[in-house]
C-alpha atoms as a PDB file:
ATOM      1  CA  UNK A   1     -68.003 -24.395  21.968  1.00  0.00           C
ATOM      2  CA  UNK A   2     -71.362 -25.571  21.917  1.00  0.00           C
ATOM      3  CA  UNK A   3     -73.061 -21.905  21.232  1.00  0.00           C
ATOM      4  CA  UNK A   4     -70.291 -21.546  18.459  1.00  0.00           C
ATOM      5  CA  UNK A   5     -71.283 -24.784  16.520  1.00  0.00           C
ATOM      6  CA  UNK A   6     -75.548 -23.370  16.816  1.00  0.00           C
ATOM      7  CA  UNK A   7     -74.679 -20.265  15.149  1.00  0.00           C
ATOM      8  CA  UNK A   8     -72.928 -21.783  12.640  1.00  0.00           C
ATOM      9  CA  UNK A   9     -75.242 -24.253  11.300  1.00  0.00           C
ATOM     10  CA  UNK A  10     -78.015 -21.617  11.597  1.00  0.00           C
ATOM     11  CA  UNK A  11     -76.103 -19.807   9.536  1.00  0.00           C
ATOM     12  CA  UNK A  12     -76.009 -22.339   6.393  1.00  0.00           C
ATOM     13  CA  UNK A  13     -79.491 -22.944   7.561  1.00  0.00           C
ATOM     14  CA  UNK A  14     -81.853 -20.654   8.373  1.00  0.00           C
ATOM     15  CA  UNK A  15     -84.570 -23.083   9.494  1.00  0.00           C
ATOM     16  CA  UNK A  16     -82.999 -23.544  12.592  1.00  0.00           C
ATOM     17  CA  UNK A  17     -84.274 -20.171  13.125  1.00  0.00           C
ATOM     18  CA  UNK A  18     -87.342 -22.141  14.663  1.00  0.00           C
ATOM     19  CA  UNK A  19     -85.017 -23.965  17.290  1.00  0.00           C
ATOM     20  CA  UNK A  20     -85.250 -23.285  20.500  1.00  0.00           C
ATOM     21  CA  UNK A  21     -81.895 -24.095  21.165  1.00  0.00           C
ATOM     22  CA  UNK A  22     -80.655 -21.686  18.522  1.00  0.00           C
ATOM     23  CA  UNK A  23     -82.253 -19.163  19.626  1.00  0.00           C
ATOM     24  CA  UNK A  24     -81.440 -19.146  23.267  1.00  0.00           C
ATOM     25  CA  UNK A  25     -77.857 -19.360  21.674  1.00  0.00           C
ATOM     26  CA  UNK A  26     -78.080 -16.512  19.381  1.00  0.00           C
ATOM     27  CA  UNK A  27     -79.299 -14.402  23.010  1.00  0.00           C
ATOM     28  CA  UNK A  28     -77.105 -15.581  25.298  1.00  0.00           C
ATOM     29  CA  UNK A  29     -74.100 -14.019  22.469  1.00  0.00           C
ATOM     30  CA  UNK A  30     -75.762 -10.868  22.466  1.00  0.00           C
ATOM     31  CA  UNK A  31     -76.485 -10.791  26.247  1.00  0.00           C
ATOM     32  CA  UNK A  32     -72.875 -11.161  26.426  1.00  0.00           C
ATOM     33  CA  UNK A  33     -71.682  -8.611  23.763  1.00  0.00           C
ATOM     34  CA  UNK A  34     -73.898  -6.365  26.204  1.00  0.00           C
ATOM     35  CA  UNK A  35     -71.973  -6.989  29.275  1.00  0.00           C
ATOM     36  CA  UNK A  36     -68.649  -7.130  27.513  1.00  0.00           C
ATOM     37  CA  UNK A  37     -68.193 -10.881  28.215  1.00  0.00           C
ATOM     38  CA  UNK A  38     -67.651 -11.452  24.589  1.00  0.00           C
ATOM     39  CA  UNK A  39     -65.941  -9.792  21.841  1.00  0.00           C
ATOM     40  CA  UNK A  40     -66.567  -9.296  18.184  1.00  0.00           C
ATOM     41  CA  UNK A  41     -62.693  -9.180  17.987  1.00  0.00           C
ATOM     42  CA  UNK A  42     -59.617  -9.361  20.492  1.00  0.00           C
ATOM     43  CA  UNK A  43     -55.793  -7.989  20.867  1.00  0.00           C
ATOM     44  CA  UNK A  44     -53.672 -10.745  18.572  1.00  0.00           C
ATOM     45  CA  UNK A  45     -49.611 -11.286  19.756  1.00  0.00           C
ATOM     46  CA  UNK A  46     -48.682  -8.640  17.188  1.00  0.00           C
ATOM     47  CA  UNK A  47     -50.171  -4.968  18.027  1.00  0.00           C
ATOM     48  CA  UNK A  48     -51.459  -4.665  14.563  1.00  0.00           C
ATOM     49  CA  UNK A  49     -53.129  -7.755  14.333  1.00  0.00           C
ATOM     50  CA  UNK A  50     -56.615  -8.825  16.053  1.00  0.00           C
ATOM     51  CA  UNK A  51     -58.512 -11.614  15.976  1.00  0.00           C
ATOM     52  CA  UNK A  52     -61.803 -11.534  14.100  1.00  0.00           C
ATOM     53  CA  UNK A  53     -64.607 -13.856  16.070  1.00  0.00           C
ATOM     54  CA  UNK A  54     -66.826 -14.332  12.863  1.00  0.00           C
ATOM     55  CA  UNK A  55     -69.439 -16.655  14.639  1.00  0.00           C
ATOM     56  CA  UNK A  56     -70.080 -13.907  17.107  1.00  0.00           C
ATOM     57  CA  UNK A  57     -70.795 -11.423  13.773  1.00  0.00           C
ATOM     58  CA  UNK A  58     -73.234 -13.910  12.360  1.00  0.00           C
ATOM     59  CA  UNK A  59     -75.321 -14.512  15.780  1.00  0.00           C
ATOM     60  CA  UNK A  60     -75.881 -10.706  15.496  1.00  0.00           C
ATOM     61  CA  UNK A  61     -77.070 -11.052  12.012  1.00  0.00           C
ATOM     62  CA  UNK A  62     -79.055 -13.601  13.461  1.00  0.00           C
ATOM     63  CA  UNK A  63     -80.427 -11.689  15.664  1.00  0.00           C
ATOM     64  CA  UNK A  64     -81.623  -8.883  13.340  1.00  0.00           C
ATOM     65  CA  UNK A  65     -83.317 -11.842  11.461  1.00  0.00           C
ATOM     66  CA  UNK A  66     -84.847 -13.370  14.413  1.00  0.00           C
ATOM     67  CA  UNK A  67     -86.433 -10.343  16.762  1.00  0.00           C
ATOM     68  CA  UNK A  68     -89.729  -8.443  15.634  1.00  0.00           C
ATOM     69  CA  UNK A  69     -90.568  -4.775  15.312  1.00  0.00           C
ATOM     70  CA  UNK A  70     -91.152  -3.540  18.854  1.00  0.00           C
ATOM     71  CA  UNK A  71     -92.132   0.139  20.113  1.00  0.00           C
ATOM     72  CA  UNK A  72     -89.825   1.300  23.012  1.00  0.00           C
ATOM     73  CA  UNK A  73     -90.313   4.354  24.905  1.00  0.00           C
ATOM     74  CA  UNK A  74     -88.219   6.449  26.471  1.00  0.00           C
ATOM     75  CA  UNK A  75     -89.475   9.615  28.541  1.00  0.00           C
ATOM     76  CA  UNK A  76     -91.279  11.808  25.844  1.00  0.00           C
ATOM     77  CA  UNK A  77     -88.901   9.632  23.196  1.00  0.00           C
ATOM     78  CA  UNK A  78     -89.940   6.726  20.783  1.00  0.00           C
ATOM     79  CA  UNK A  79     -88.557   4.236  19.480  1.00  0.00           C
ATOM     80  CA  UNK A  80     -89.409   1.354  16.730  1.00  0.00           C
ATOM     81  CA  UNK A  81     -86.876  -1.153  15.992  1.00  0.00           C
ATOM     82  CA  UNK A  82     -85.751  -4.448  16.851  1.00  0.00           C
ATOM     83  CA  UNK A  83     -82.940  -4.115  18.949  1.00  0.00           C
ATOM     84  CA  UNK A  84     -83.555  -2.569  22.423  1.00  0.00           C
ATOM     85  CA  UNK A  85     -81.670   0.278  23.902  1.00  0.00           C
ATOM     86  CA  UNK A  86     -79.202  -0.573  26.935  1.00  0.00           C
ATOM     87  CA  UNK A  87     -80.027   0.246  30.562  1.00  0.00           C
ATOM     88  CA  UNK A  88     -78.576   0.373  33.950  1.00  0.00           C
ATOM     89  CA  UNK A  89     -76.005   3.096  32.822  1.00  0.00           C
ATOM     90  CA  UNK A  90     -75.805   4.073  37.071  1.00  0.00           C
ATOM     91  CA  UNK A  91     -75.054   0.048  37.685  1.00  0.00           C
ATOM     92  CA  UNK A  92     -72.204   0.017  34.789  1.00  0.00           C
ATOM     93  CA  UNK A  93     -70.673   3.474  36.275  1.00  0.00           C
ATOM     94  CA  UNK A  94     -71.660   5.080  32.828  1.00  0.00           C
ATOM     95  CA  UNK A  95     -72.143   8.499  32.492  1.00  0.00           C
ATOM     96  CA  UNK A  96     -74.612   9.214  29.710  1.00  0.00           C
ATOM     97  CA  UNK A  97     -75.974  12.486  29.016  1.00  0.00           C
ATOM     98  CA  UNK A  98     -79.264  13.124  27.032  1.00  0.00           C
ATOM     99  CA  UNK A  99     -79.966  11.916  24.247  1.00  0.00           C
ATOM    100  CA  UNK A 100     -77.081   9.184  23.613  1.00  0.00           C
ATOM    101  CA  UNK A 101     -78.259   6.159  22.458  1.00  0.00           C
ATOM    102  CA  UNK A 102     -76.226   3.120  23.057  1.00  0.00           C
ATOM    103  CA  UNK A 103     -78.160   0.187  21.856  1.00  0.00           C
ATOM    104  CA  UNK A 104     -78.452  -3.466  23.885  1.00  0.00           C
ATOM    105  CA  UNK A 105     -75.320  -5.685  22.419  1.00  0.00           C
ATOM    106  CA  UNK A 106     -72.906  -2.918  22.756  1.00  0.00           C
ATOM    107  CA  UNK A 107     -70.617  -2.794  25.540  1.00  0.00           C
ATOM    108  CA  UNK A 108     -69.632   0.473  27.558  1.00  0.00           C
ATOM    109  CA  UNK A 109     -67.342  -0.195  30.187  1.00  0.00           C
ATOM    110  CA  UNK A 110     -67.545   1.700  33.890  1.00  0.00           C
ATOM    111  CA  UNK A 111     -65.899   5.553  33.099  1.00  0.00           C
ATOM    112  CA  UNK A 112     -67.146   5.808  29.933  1.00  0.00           C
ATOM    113  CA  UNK A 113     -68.665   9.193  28.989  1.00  0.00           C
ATOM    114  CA  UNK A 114     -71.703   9.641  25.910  1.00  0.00           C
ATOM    115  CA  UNK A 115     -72.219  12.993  25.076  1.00  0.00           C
ATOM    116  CA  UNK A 116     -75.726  13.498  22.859  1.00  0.00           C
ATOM    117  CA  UNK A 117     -73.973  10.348  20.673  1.00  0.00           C
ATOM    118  CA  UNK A 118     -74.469   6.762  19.207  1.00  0.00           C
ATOM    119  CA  UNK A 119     -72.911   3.405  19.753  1.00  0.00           C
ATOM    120  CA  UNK A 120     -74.514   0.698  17.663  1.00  0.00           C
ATOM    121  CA  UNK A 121     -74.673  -3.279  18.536  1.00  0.00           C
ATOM    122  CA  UNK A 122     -71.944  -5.054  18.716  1.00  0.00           C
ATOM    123  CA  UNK A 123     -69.365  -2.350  19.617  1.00  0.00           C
ATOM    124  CA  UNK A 124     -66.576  -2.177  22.484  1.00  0.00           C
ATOM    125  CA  UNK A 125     -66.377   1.278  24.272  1.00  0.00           C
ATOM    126  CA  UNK A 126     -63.515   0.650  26.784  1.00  0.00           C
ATOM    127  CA  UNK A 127     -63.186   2.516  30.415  1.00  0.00           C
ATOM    128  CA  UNK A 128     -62.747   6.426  30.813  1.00  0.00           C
ATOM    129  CA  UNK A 129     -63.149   7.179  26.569  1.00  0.00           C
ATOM    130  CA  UNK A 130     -65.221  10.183  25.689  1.00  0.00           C
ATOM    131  CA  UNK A 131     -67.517   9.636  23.293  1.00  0.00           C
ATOM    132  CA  UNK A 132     -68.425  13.587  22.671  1.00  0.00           C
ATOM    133  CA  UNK A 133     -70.995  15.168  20.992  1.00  0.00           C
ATOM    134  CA  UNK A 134     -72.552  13.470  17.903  1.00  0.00           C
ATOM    135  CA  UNK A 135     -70.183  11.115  17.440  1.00  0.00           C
ATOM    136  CA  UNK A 136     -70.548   7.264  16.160  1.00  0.00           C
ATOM    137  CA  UNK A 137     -69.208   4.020  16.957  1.00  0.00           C
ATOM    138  CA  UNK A 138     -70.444   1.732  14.210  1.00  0.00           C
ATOM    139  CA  UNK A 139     -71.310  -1.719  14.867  1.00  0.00           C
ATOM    140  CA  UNK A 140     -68.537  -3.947  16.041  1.00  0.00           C
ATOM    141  CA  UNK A 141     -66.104  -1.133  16.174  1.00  0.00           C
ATOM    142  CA  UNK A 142     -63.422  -1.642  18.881  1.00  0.00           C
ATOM    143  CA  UNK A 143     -62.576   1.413  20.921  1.00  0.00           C
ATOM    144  CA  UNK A 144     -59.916   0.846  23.693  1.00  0.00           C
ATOM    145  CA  UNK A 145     -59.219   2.615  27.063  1.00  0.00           C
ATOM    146  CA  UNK A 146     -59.161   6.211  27.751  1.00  0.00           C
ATOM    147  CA  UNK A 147     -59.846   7.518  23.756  1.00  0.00           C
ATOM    148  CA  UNK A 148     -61.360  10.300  22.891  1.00  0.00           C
ATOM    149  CA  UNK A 149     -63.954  10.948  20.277  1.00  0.00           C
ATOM    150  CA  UNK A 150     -64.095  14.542  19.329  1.00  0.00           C
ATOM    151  CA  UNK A 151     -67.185  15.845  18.487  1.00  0.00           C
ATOM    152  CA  UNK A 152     -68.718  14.946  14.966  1.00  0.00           C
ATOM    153  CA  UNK A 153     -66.424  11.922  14.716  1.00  0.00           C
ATOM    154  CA  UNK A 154     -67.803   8.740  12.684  1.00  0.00           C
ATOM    155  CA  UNK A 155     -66.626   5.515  13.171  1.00  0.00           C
ATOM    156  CA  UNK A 156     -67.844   2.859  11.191  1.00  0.00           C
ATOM    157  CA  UNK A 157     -69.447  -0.223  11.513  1.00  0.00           C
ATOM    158  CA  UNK A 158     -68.773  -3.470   9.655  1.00  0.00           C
ATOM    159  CA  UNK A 159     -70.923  -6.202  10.227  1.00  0.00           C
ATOM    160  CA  UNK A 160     -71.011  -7.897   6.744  1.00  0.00           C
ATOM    161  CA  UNK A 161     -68.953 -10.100   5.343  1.00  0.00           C
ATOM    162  CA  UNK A 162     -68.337 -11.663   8.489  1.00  0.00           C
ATOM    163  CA  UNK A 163     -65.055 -12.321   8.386  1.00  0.00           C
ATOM    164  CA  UNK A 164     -64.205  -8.413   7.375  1.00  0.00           C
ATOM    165  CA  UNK A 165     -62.165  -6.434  10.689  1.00  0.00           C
ATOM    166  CA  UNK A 166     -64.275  -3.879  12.305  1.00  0.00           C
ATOM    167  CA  UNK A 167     -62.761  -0.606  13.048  1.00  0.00           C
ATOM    168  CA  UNK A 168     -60.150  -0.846  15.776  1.00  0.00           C
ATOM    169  CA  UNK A 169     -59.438   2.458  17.716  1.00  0.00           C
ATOM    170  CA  UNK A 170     -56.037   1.566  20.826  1.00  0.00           C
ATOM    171  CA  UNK A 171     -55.944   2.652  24.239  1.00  0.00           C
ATOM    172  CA  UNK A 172     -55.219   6.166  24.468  1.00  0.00           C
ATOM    173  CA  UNK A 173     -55.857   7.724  21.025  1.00  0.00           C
ATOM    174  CA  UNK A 174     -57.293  10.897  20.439  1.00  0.00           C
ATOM    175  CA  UNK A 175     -59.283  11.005  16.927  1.00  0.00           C
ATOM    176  CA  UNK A 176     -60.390  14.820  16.215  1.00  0.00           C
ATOM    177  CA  UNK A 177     -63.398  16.543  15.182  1.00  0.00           C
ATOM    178  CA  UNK A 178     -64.890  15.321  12.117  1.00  0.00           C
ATOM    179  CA  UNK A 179     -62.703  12.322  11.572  1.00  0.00           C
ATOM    180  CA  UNK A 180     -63.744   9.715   9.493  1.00  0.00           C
ATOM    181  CA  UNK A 181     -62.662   6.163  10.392  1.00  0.00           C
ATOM    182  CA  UNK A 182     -64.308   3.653   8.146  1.00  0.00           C
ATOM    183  CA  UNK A 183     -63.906   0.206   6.575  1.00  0.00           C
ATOM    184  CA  UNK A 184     -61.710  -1.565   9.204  1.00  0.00           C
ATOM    185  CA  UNK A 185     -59.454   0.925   9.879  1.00  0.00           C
ATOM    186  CA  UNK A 186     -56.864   0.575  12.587  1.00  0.00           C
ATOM    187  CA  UNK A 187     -55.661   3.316  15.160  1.00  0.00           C
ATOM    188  CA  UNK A 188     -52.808   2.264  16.968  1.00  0.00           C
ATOM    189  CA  UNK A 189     -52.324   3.232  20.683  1.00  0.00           C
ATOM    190  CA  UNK A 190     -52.233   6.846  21.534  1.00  0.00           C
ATOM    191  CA  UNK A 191     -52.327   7.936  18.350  1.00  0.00           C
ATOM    192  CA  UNK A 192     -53.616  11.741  17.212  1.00  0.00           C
ATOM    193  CA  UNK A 193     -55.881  12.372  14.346  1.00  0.00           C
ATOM    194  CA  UNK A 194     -56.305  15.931  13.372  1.00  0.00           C
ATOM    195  CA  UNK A 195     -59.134  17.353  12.622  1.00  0.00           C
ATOM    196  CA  UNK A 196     -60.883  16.315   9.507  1.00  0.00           C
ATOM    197  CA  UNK A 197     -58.682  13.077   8.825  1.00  0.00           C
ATOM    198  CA  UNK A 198     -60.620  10.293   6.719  1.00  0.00           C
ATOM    199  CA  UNK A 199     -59.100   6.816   7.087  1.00  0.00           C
ATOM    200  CA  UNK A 200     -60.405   3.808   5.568  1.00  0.00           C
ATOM    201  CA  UNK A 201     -59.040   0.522   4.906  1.00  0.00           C
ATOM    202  CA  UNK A 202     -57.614   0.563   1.961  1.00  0.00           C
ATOM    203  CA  UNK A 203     -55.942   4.721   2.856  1.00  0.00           C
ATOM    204  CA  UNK A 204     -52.712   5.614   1.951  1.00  0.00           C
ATOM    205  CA  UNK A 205     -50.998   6.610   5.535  1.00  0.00           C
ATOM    206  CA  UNK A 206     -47.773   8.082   4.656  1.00  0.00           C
ATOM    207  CA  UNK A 207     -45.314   8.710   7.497  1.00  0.00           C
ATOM    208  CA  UNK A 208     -43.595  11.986   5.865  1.00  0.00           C
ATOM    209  CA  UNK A 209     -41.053  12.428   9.011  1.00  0.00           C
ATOM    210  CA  UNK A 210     -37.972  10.655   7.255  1.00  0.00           C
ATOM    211  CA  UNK A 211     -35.737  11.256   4.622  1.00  0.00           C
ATOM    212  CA  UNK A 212     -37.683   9.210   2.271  1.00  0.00           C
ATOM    213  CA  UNK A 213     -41.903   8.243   3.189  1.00  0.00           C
ATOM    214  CA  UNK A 214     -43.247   5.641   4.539  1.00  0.00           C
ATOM    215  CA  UNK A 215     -46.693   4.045   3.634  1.00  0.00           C
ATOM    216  CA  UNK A 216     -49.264   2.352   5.283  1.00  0.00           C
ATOM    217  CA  UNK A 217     -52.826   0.844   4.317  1.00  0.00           C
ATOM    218  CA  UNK A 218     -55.845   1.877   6.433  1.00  0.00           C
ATOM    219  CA  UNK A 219     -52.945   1.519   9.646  1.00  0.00           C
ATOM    220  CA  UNK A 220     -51.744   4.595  11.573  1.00  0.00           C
ATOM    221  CA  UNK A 221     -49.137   3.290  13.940  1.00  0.00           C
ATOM    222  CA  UNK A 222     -49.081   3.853  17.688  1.00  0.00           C
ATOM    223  CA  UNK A 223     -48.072   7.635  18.734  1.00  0.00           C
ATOM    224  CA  UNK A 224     -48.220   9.297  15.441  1.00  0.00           C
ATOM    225  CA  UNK A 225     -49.807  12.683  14.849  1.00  0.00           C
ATOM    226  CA  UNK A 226     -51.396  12.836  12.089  1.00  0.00           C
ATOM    227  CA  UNK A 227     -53.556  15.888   9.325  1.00  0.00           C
ATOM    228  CA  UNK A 228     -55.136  15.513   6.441  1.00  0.00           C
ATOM    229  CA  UNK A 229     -52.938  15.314   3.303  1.00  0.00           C
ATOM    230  CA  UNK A 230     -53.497  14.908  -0.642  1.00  0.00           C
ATOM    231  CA  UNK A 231     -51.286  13.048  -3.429  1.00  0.00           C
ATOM    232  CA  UNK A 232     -51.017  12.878  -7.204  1.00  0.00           C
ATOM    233  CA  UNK A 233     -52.705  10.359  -8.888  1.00  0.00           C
ATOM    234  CA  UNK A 234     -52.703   9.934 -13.023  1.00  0.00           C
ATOM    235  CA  UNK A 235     -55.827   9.098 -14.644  1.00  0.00           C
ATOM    236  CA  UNK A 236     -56.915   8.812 -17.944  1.00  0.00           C
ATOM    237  CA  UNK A 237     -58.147  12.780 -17.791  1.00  0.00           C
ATOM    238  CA  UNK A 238     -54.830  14.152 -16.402  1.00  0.00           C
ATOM    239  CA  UNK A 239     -53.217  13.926 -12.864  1.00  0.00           C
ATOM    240  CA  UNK A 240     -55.575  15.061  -9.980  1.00  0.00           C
ATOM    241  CA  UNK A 241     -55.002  14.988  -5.949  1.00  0.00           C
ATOM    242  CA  UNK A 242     -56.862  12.324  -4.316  1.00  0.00           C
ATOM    243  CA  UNK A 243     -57.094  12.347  -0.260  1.00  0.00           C
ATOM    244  CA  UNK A 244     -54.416  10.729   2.087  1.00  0.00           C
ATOM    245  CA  UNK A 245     -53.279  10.611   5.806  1.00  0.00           C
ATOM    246  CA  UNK A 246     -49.963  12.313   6.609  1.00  0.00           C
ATOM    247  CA  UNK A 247     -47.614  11.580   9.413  1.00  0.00           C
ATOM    248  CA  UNK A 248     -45.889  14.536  10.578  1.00  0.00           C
ATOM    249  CA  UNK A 249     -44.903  13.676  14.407  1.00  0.00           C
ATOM    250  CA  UNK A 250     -44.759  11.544  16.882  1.00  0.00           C
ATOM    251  CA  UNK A 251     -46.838  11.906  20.497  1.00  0.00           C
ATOM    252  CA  UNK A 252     -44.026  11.660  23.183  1.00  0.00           C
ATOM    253  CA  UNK A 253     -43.523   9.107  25.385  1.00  0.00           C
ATOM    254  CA  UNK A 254     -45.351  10.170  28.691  1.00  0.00           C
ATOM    255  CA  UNK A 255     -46.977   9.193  31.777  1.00  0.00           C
ATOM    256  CA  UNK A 256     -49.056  12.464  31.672  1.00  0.00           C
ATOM    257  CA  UNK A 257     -51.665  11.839  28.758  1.00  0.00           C
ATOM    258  CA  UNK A 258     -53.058  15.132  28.599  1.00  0.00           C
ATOM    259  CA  UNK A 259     -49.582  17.369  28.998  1.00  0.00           C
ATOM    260  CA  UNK A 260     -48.406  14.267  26.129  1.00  0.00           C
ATOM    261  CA  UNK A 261     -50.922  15.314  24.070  1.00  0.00           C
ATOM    262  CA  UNK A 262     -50.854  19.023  24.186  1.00  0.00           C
ATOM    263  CA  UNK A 263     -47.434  18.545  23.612  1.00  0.00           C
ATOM    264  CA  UNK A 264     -48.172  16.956  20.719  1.00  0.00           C
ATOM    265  CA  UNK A 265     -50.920  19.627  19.310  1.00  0.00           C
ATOM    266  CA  UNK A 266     -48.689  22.303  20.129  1.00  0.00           C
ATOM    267  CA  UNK A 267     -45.139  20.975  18.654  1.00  0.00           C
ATOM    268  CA  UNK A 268     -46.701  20.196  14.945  1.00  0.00           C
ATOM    269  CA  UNK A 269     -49.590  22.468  14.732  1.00  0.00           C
ATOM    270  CA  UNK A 270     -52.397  20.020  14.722  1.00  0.00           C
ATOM    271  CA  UNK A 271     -56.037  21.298  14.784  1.00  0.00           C
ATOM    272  CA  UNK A 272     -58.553  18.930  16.539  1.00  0.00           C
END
C-alpha cells in the first residue's frame, strides 16, 4: 500500500515531513480514521487476539508533528490545539449532548450516544454504545457495538510505542462507574465490570468460580461479571494486598441484553 510505505519512511525520516506527498498521505489516514474507513486495530481469527496496524499509529504521530496551533471556536467555547473537533454529528446519526468532545480522527458510528464526555483521535466508538457522563475513550481505544460506559469511566489511550495494543472493549460489554481500563486492556464480549474495577495490562484477572482459580493478564473473558478484588503479595517489608480483578459469574446467554444483564447484577450482587 502506497500510503503505508509514505508513513513509514517518514517515520525513519522526518524530513519527508516537507513532502507533499507525505503529507497528503499522513491526511488522507486520518480523514479515514474519522469516517471509520480505517482502523488502528481489527478482530484477529482468535477472539482474544487483534491485529495492531502500527503504520496507521505513526501517521497520527505524524500528524501531531505536522499540524500547527490553531484557535477553534465553538458557540461561547474555545479551543487551541492542533487537532480539530469532529462535525456533522446529525449526518453520522450521532447523538451528542453538550459539551462532549469527540475530536477529528476518531470514529463514532450512527447510534452512538456522548453524554458531557471525551473520545480522543484515533479511537473506534461502535453503533448504539453509551458513552455517559464524563467518561474517556483514550486514543486508539477500540470500543465495539452496543457497550456501555458508565459514568466516570476512563479508558485509556495508547499511542506510543507503536506497536503496543490499544484498549479493546467487545460488543456488548457493560464497564461500570469509575472503571479504570488502561494499558491495552482487553474486555471480551458482553462482559460486566463492577463498579470501581481497574484493569490494566499486565492485571491479575482471577476467575474465582471453580474449585481451584483461574488467572488472566489484563484479559477478562467474554460474559464474565466481574468486582474489584485484592491479593497477598510478599515484599521485603511484610505481605500487603495489592489490587486485582475477580470473576465471580457469568452473564447468561440471552437474546435480551438488558433483562441478561440485570440478571447478571442481580444474581451476584454487582454494583455499577
Amino acid at each position: 500500500m502506497e500510503y503505508k510505505s509514505l508513513i513509514e519512511n517518514c517515520w525513519t525520516d522526518r524530513s519527508l515531513l516537507s513532502d507533499s506527498a507525505t503529507l497528503e498521505a499522513i491526511h488522507h489516514i486520518i480523514q479515514e480514521l474519522d469516517k471509520g474507513r480505517l482502523r488502528v486495530a481489527e478482530p484477529g481469527i482468535e477472539e482474544e487476539k487483534w491485529q495492531v496496524n502500527e503504520w496507521v499509529k505513526k501517521a497520527i504521530l505524524l500528524y501531531f508533528v505536522s499540524q500547527s496551533m490553531q484557535t477553534h471556536e465553538v458557540g461561547i467555547f474555545e479551543y487551541h490545539d492542533k487537532i480539530p473537533l469532529k462535525k456533522e454529528y446529525s449526518r453520522s446519526g450521532v447523538r451528542v449532548v453538550p459539551p462532549a468532545v469527540a475530536r477529528y480522527g476518531s470514529f463514532i458510528a450512527p447510534g452512538a450516544i456522548l453524554m458531557p464526555s471525551y473520545v480522543n483521535v484515533g479511537a473506534y466508538v461502535d453503533e448504539r454504545t453509551m458513552v455517559d457522563t464524563w467518561a474517556t475513550v483514550g486514543s486508539c481505544a477500540q470500543i465495539g457495538k452496543d457497550v456501555h460506559l458508565s459514568g466516570g469511566v476512563g479508558i485509556g489511550g495508547v499511542l506510543e510505542p507503536p506497536q503496543a495494543s490499544p484498549v479493546i472493549v467487545e460488543d456488548g460489554a457493560f464497564i461500570g462507574s469509575r472503571c479504570i481500563v488502561v494499558e491495552g486492556a482487553h474486555i471480551g464480549k458482553r462482559a460486566v465490570l463492577g463498579a470501581g474495577v481497574t484493569i490494566t495490562g499486565s492485571s491479575k484477572v482471577i476467575d474465582v468460580t471453580g474449585s481451584d482459580p483461574v488467572e488472566y493478564r489484563g484479559y477478562v473473558p467474554a460474559n464474565s461479571v466481574v468486582i474489584p478484588g485484592s491479593i497477598a503479595k510478599e515484599f521485603t517489608a511484610g505481605v500487603f494486598h495489592v489490587p486485582c480483578a475477580l470473576i465471580i459469574g457469568q452473564r447468561k446467554e440471552s437474546t435480551d441484553l438488558k433483562t441478561s444483564l440485570n440478571e447478571a447484577l442481580r444474581e451476584n450482587n454487582v454494583t455499577v
